[in-house]
N, C-alpha and C. Protein backbone atom coordinates (compact mmCIF):
# COMPACT_ATOMS: atom_id res chain seq x y z
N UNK A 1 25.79 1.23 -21.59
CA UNK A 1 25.61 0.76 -20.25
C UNK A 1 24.70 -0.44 -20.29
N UNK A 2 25.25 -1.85 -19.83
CA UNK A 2 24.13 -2.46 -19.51
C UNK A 2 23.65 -3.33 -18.44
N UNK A 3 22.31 -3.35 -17.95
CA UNK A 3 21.95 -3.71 -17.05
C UNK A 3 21.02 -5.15 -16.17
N UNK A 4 21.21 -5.65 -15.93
CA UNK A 4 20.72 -7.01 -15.45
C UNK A 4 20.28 -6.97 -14.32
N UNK A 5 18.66 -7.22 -14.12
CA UNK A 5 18.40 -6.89 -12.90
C UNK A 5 17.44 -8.18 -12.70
N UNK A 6 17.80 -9.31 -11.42
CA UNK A 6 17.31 -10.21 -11.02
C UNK A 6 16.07 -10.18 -9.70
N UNK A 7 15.32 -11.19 -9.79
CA UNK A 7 15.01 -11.28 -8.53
C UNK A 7 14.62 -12.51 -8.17
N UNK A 8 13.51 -12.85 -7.34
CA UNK A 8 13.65 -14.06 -6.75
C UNK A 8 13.81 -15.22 -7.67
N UNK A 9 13.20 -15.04 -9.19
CA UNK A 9 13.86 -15.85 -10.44
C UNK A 9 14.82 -16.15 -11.11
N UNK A 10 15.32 -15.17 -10.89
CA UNK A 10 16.97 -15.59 -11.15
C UNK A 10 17.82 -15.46 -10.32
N UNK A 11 17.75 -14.64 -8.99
CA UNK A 11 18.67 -15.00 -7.84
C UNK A 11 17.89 -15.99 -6.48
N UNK A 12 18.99 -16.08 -5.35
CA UNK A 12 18.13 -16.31 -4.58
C UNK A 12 16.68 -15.95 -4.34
N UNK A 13 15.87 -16.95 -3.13
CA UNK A 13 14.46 -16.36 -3.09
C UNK A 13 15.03 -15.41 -1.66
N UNK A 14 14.43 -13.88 -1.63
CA UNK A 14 14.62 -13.01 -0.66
C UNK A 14 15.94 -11.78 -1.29
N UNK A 15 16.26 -11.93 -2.40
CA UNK A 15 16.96 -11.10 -2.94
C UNK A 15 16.63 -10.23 -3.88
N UNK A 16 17.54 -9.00 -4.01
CA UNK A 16 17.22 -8.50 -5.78
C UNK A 16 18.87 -8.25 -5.38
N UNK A 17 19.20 -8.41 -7.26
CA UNK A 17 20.58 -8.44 -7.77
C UNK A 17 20.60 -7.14 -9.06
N UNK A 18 21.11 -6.34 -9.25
CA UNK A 18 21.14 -5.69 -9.99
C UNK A 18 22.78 -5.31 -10.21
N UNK A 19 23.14 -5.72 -11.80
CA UNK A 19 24.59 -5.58 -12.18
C UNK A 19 24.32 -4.47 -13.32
N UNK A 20 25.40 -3.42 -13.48
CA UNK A 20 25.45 -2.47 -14.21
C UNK A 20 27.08 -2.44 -14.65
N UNK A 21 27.45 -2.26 -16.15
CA UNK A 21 28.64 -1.71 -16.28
C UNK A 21 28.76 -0.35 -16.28
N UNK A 22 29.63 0.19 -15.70
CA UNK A 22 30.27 1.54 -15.70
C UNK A 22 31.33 2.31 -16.03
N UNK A 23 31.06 3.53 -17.09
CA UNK A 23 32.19 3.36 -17.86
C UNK A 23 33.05 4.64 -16.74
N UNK A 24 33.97 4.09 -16.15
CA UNK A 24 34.44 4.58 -14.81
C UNK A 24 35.34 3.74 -14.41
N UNK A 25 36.57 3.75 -13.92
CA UNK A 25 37.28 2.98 -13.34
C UNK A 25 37.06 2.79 -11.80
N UNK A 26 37.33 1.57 -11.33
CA UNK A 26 36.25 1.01 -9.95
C UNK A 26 36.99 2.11 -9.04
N UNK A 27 38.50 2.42 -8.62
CA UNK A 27 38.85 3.23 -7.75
C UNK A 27 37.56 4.13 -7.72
N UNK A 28 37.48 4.90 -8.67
CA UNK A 28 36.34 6.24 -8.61
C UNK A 28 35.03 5.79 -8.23
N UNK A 29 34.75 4.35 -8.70
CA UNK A 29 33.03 3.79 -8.39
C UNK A 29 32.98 3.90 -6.69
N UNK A 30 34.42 3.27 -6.60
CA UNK A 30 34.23 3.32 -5.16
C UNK A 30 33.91 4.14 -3.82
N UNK A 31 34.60 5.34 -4.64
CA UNK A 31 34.63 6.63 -3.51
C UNK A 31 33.64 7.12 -4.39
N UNK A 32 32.48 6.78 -5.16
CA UNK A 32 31.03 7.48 -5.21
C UNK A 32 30.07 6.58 -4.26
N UNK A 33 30.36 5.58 -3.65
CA UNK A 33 29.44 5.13 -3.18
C UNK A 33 30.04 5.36 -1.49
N UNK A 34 31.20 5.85 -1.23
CA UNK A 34 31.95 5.64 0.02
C UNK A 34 32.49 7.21 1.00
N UNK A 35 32.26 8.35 -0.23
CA UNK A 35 32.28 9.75 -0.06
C UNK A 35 31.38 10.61 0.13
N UNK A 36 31.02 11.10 1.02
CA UNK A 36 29.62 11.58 1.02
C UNK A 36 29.88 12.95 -0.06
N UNK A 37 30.11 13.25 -0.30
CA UNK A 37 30.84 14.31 -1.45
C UNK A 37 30.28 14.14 -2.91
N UNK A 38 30.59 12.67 -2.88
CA UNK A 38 30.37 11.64 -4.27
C UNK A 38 28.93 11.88 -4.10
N UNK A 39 28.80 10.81 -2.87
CA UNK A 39 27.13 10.10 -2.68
C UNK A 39 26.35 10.76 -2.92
N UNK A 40 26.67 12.07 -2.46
CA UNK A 40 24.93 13.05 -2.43
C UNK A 40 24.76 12.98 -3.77
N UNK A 41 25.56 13.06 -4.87
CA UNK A 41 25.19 13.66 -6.39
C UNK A 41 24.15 12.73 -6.64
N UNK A 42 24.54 11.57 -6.69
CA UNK A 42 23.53 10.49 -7.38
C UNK A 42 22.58 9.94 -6.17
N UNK A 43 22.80 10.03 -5.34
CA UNK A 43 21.72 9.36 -4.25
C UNK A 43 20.52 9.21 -4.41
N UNK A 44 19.56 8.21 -4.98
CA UNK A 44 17.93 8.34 -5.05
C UNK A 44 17.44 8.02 -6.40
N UNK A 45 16.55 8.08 -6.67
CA UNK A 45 15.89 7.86 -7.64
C UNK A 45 15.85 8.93 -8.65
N UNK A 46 15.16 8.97 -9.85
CA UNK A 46 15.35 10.34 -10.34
C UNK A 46 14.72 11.39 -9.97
N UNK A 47 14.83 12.60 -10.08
CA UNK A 47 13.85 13.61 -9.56
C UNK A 47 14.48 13.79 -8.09
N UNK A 48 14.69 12.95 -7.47
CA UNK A 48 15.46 13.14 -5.78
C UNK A 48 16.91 13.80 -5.82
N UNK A 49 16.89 14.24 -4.71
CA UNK A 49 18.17 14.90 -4.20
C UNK A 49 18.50 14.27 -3.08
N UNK A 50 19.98 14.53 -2.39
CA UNK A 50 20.48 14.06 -1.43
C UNK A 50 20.86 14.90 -0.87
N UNK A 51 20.18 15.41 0.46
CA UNK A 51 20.69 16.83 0.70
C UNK A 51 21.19 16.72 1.93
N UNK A 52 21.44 15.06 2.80
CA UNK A 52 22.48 15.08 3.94
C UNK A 52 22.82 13.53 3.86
N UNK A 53 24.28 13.55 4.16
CA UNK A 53 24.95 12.01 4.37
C UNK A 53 26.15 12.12 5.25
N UNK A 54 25.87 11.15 6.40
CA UNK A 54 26.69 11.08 7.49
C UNK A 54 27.66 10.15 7.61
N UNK A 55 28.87 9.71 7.07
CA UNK A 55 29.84 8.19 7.21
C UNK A 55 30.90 8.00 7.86
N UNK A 56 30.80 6.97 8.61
CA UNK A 56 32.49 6.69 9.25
C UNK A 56 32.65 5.42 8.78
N UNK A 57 33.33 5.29 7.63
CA UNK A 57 33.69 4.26 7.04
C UNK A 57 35.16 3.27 7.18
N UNK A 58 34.37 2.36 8.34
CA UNK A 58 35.10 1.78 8.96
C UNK A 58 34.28 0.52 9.36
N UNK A 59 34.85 -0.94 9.27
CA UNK A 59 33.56 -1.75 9.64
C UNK A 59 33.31 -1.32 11.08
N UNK A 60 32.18 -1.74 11.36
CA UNK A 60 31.52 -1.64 12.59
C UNK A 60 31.12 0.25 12.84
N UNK A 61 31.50 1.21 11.59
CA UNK A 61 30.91 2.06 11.71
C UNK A 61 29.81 2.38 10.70
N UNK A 62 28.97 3.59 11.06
CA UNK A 62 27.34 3.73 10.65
C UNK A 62 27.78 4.76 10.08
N UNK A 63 26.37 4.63 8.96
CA UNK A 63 26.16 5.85 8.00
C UNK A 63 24.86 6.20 8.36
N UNK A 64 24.47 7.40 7.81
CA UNK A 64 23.04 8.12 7.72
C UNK A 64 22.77 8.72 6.62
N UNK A 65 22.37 8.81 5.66
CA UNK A 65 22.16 9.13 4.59
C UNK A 65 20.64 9.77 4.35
N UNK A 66 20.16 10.94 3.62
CA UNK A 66 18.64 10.74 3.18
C UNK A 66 18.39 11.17 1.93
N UNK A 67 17.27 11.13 1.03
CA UNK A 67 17.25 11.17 -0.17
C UNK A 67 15.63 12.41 0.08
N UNK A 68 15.52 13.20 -0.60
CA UNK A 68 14.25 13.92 -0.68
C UNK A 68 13.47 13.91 -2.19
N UNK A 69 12.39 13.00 -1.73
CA UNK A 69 11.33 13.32 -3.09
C UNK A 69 11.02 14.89 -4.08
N UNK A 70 10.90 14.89 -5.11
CA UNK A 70 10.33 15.95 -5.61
C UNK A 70 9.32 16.70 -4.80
N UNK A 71 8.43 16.81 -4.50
CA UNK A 71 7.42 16.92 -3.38
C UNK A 71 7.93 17.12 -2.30
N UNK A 72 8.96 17.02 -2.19
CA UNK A 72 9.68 17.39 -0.37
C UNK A 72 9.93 16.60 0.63
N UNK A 73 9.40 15.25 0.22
CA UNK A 73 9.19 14.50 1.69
C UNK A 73 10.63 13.75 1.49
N UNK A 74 11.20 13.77 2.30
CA UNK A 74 12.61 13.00 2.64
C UNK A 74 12.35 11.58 3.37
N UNK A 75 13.31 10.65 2.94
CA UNK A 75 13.32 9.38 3.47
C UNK A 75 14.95 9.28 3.94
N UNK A 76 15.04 8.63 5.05
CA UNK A 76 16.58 8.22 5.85
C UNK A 76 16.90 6.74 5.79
N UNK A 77 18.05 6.87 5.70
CA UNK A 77 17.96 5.41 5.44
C UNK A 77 19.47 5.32 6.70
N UNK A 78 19.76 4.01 7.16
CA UNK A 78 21.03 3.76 8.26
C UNK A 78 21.14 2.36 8.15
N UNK A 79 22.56 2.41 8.65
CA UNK A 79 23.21 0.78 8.93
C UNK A 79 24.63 1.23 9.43
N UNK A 80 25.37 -0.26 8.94
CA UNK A 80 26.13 -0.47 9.76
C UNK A 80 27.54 -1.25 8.71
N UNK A 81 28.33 -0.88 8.93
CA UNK A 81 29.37 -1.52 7.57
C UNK A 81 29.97 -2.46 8.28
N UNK A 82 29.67 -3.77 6.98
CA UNK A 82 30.51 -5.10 7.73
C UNK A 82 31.28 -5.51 6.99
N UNK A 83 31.85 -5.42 5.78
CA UNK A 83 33.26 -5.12 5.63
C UNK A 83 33.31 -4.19 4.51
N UNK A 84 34.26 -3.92 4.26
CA UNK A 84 34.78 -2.93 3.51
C UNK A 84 36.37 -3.32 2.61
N UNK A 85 36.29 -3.72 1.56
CA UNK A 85 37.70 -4.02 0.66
C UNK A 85 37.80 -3.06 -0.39
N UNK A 86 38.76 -1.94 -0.40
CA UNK A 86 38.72 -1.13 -1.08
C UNK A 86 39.56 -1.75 -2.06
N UNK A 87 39.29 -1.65 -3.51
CA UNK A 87 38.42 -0.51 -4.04
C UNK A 87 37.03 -1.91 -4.67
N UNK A 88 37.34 -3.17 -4.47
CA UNK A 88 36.21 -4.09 -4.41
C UNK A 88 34.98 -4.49 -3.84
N UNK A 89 34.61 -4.26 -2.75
CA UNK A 89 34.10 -4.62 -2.11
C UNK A 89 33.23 -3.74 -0.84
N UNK A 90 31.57 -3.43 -0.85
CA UNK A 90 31.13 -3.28 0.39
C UNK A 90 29.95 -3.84 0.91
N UNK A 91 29.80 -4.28 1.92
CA UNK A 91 29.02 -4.94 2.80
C UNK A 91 28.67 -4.20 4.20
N UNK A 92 27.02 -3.92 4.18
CA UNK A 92 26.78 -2.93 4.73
C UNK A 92 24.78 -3.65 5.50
N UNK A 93 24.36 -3.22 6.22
CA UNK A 93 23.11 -3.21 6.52
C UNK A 93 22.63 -1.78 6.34
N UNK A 94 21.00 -2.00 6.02
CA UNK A 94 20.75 -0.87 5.51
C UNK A 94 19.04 -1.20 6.44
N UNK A 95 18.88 -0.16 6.97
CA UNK A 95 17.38 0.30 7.43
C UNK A 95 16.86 1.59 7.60
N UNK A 96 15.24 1.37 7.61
CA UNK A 96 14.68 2.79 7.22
C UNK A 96 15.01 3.47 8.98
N UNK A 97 15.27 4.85 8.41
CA UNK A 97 15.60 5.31 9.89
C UNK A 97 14.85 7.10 9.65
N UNK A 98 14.84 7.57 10.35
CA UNK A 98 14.29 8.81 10.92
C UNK A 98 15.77 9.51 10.53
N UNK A 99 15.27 11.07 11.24
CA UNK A 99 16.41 12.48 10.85
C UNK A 99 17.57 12.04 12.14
N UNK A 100 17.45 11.63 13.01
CA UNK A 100 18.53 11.16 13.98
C UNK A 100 19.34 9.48 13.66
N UNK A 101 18.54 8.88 12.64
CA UNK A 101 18.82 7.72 12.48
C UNK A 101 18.67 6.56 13.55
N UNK A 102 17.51 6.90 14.39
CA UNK A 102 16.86 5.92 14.57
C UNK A 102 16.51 4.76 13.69
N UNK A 103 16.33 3.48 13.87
CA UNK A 103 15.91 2.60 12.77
C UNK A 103 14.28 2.55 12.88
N UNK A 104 13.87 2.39 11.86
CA UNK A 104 11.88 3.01 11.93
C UNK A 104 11.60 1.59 11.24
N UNK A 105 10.03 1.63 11.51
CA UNK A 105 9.28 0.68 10.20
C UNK A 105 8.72 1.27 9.08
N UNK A 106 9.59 0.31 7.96
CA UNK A 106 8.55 0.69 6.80
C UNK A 106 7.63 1.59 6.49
N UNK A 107 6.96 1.39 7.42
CA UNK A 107 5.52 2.32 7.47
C UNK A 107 5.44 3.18 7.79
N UNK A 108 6.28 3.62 8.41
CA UNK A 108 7.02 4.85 8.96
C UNK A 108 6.78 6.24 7.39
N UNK A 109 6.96 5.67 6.71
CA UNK A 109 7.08 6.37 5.41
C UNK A 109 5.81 5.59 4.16
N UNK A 110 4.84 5.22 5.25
CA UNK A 110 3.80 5.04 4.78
C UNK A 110 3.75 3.63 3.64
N UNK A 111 4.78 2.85 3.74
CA UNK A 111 5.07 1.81 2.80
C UNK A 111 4.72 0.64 3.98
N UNK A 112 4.16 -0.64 2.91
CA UNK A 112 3.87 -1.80 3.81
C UNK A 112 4.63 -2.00 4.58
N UNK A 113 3.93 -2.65 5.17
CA UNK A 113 4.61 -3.73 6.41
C UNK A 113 5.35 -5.17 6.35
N UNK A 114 5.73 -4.99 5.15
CA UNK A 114 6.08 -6.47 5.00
C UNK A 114 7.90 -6.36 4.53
N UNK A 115 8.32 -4.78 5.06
CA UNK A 115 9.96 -4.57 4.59
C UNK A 115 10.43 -5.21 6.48
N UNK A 116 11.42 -5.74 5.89
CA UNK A 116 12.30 -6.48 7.22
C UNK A 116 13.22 -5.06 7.61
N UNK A 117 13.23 -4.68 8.99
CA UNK A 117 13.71 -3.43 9.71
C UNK A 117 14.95 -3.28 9.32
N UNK A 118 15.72 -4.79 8.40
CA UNK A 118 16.98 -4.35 8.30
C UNK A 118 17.50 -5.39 6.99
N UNK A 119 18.29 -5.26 6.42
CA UNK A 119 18.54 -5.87 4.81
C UNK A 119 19.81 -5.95 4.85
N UNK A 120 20.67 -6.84 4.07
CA UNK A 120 22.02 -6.27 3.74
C UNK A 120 22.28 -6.25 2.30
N UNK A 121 22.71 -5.34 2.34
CA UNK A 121 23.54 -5.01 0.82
C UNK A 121 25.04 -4.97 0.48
N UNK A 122 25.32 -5.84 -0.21
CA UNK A 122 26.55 -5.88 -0.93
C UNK A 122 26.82 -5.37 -2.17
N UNK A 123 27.79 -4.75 -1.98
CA UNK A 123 28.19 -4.20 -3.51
C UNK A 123 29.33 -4.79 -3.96
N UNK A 124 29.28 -5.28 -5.25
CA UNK A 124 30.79 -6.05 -5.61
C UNK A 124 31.26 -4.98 -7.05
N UNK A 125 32.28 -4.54 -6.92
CA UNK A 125 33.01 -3.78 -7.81
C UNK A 125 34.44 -4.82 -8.62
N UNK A 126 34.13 -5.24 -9.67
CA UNK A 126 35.06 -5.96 -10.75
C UNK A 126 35.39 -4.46 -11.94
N UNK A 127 37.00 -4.88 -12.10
CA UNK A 127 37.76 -4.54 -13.16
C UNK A 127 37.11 -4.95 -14.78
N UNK A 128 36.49 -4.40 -16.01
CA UNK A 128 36.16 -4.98 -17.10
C UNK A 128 36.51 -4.02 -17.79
N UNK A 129 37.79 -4.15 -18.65
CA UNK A 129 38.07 -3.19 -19.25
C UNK A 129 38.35 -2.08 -19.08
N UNK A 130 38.60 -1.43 -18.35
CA UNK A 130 39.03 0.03 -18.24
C UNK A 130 37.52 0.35 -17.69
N UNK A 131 36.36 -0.07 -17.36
CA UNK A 131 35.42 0.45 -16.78
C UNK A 131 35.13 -0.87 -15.93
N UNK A 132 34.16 -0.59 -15.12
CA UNK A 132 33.86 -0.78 -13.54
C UNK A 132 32.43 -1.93 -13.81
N UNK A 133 32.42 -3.37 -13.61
CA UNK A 133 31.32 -4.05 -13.18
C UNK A 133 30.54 -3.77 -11.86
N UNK A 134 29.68 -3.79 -11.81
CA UNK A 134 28.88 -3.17 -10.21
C UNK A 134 28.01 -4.20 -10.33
N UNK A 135 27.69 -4.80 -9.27
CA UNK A 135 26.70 -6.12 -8.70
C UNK A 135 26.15 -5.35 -7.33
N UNK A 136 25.16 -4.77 -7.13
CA UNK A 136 24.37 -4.67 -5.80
C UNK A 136 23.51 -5.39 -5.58
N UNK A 137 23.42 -6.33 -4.53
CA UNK A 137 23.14 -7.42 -4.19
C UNK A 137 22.30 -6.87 -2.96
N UNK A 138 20.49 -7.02 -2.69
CA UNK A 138 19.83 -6.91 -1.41
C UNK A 138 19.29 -8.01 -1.16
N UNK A 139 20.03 -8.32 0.16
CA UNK A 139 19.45 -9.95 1.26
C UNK A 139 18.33 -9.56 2.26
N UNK A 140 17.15 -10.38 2.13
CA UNK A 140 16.63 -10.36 3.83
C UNK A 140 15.53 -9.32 3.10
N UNK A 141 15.09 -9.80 1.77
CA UNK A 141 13.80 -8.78 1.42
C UNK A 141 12.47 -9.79 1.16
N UNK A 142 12.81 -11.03 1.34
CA UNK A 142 11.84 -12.29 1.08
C UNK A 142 10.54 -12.28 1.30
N UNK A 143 10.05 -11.30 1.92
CA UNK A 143 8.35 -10.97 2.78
C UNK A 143 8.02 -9.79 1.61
N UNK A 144 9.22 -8.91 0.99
CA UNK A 144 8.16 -7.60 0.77
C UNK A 144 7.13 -8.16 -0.46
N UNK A 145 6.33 -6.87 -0.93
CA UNK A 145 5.43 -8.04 -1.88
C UNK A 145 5.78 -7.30 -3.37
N UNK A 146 5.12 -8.27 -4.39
CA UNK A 146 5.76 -7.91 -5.67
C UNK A 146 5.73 -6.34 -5.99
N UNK A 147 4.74 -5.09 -5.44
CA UNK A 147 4.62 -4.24 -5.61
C UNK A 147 6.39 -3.29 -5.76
N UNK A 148 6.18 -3.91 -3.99
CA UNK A 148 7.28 -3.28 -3.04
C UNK A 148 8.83 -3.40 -3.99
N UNK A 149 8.81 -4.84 -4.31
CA UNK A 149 10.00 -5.09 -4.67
C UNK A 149 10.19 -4.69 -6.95
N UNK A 150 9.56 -4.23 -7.37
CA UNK A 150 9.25 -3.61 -8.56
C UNK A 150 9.17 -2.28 -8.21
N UNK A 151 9.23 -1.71 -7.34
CA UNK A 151 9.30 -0.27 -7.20
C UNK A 151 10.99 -0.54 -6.31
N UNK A 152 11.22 -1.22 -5.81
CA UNK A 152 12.52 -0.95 -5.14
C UNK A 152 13.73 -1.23 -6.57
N UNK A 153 13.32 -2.21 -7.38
CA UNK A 153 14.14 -2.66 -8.63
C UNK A 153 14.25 -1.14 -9.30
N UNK A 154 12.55 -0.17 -9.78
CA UNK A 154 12.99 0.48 -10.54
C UNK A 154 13.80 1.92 -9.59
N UNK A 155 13.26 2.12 -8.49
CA UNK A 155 14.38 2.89 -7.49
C UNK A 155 16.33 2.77 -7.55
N UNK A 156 16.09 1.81 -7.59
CA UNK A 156 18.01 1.54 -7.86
C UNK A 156 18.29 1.40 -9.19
N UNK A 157 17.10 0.83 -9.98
CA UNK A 157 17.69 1.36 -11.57
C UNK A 157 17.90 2.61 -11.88
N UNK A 158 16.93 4.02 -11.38
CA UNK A 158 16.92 4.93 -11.73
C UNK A 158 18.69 5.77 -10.61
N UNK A 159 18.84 5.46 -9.45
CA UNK A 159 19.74 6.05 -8.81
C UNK A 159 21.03 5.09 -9.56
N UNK A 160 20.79 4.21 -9.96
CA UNK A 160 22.52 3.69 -10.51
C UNK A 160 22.82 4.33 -12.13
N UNK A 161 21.28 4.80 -13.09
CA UNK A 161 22.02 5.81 -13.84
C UNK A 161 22.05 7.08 -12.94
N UNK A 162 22.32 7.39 -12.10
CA UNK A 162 22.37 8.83 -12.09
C UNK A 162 23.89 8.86 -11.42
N UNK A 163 23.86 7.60 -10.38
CA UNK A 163 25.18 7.32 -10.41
C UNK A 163 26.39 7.44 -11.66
N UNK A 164 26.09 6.88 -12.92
CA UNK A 164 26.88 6.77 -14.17
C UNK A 164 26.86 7.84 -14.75
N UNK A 165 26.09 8.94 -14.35
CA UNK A 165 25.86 10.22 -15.14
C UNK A 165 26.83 10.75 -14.32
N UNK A 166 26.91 11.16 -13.09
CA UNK A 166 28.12 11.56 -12.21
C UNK A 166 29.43 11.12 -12.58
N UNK A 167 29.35 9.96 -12.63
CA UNK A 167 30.92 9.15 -12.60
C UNK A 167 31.71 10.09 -13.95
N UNK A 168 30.37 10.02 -15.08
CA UNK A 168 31.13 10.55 -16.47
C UNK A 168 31.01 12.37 -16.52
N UNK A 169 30.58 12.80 -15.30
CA UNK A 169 30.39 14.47 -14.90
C UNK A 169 32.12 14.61 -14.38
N UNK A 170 32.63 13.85 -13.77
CA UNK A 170 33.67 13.78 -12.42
C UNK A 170 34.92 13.82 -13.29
């Protein structure tokens, strides 16, 4: 598996880029990130579980998703899907939200103040070989500070292997 993970130095300034190959064919990448079935397995960082995810996957419809720390404390996360090209392509907003999916601040979950209420994320899914290129792409993070964004890099490093551990469970 290997992994390339950018940020304001090698991608835009206000982004992180993180590309992973997966040895998985993209149909299946797709409906792990698009099934709540899929999603819960890998959802989070390591040590986390995903113990509720809500989707109507349709643009202009919302998800709810949450991930629970070792320790218990759960975080929600919500948005809004703005397009959707199966089995290539998703484009989605993503913000911190409460158990109803309200959209919250940051701080809400005790993290600075410097996360923007709302981000978008793209995921680009390419054909390489009989396994799956993945590019997740987060816009609209340009304020958080180096802490924030080194703990958010190693957060999606740790949930995209757990993602690849699933894909090769499935």
């Amino acid at each position: 598996m290997a992994t390339r993970i950018g940020s304001s130095g090698e991608s835009a300034k206000g982004e992180l880029v993180i590309t992973r190959i997966l040895d998985a064919p993209r149909d299946r990448v797709f409906k792990a990130w698009t099934d709540c079935d899929y999603l819960t397995r890998w959802w989070g960082p390591k040590g986390f579980t995903s113990p509720a995810c809500r989707m109507d996957l349709r643009v202009g419809g919302e998800y709810l998703n949450s991930m629970r720390s070792p320790d218990g404390k759960e975080y929600w996360s919500t948005g809004k899907f703005r397009e959707i090209r199966e089995p290539e392509r998703i484009v989605m907003t993503d913000s911190f939200a409460d158990e109803q999916g309200n959209v919250v601040p940051a701080s809400y979950y005790g993290m600075s103040g410097d996360w923007p209420l709302e981000t978008l994320v793209t995921v680009t899914l390419e054909e390489d070989g009989g396994k799956t290129k993945l590019t997740l792409k987060y816009s609209g993070i340009d304020k958080i500070s180096d802490k924030d964004l080194d703990d958010m890099k190693e957060g999606w490093s740790e949930s995209l292997d757990k993602l690849d551990k699933s894909l090769k469970e499935a």
